[in-house]
Protein backbone atom coordinates (compact mmCIF):
# COMPACT_ATOMS: atom_id res chain seq x y z
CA UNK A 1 19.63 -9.26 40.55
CA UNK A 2 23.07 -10.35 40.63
CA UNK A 3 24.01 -14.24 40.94
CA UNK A 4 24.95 -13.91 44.66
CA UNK A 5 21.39 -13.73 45.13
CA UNK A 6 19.88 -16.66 44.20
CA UNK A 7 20.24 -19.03 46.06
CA UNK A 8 22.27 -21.90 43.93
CA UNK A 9 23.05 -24.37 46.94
CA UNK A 10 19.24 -24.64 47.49
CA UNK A 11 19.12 -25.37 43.34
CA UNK A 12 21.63 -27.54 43.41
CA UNK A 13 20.30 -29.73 46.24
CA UNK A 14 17.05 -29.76 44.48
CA UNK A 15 18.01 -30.57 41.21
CA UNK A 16 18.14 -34.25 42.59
CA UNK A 17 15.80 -36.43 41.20
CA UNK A 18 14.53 -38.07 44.79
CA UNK A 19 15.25 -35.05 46.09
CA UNK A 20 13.06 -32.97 44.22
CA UNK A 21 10.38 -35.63 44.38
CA UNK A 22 10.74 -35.74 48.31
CA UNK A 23 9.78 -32.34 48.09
CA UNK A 24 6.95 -32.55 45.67
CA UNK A 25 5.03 -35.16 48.48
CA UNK A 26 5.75 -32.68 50.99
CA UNK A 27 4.18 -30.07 49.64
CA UNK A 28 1.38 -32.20 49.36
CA UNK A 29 1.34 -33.57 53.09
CA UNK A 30 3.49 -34.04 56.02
CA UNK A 31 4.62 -37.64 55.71
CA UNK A 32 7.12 -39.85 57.70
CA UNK A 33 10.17 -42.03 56.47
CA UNK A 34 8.17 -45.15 56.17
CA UNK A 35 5.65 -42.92 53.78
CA UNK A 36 8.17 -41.40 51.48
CA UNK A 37 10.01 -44.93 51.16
CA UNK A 38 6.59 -46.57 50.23
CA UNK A 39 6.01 -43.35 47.53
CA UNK A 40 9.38 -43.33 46.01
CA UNK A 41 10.60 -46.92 46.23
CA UNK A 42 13.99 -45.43 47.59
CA UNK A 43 15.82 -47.18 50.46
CA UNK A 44 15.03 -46.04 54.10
CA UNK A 45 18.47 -45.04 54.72
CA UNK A 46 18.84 -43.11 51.17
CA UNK A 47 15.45 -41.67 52.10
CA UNK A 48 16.76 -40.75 55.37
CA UNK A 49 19.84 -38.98 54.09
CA UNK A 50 18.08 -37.13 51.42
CA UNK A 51 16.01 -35.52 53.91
CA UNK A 52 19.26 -34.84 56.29
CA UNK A 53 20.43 -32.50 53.64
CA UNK A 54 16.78 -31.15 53.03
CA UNK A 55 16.75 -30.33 56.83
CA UNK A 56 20.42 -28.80 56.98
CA UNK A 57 19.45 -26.53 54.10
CA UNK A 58 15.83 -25.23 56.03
CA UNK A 59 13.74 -26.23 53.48
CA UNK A 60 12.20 -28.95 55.44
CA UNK A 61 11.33 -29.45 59.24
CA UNK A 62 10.21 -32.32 61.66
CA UNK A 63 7.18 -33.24 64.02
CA UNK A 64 7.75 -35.78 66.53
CA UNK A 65 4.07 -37.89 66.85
CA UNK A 66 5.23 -41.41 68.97
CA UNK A 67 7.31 -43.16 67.89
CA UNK A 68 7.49 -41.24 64.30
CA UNK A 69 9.02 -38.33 62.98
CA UNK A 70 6.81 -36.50 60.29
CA UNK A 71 8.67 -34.32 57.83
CA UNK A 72 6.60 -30.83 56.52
CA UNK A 73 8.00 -28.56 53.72
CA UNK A 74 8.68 -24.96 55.03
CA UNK A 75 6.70 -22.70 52.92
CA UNK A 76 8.88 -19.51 53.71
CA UNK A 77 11.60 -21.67 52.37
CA UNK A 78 10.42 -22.67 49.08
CA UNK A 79 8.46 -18.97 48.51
CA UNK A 80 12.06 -17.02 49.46
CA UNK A 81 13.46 -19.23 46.44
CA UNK A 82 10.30 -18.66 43.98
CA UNK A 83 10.74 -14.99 44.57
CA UNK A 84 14.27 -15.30 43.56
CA UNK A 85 13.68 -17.35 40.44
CA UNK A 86 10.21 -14.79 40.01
CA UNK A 87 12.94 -11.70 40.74
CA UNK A 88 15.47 -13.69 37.57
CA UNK A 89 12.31 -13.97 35.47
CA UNK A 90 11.20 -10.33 35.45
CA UNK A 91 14.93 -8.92 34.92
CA UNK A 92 15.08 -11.52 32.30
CA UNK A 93 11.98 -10.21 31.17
CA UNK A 94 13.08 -6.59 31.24
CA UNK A 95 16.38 -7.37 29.06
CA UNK A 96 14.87 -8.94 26.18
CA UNK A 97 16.52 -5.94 23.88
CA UNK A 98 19.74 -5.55 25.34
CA UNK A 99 22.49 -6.95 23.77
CA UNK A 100 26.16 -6.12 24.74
CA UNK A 101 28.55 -5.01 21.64
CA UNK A 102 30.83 -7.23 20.34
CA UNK A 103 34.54 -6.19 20.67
């Protein structure tokens, strides 16, 4: 696996703390703004921009219901990067004896 294939903007936009707890309440339930701001204790507008990103980067998506949007995880999203990091685990894995020479 070479490091062009994982997928380190998806990492990096996770490795936020709200962030990654957005996503951990999402995987649990589809949820609106007012939901995740009562769960988190975040502001509705930092809320709101965290989940911008998370929608610009596919790994969440909406449902309009009235007058409220309700925010799902995509699975495919989230199991393409576990396969990565699963793919980086077994070639780790593999490589436990190699070492390179020293000059």
């Amino acid at each position: 696996m070479e490091t062009d294939a994982l997928d380190l903007a998806t990492l990096k936009l996770l490795a936020d703390p709200l962030r990654a707890q957005i996503v951990v309440l999402l995987a649990r339930e589809s949820l609106c703004v007012c939901h995740i701001v009562e769960e988190t204790g975040a502001q509705q507008t930092n809320v709101s921009n965290h989940l911008r990103a998370l929608r610009r980067a596919r790994l969440v998506e909406t449902e309009p219901s009235g007058r409220y949007v309700y925010y799902r995880l995509r699975t495919e999203a989230i199991e393409a990067l576990a396969a990565q990091l699963g793919e980086l685990a077994g070639l780790a894995a593999r490589s436990t004896d190699q070492k390179r020479p020293c000059p």
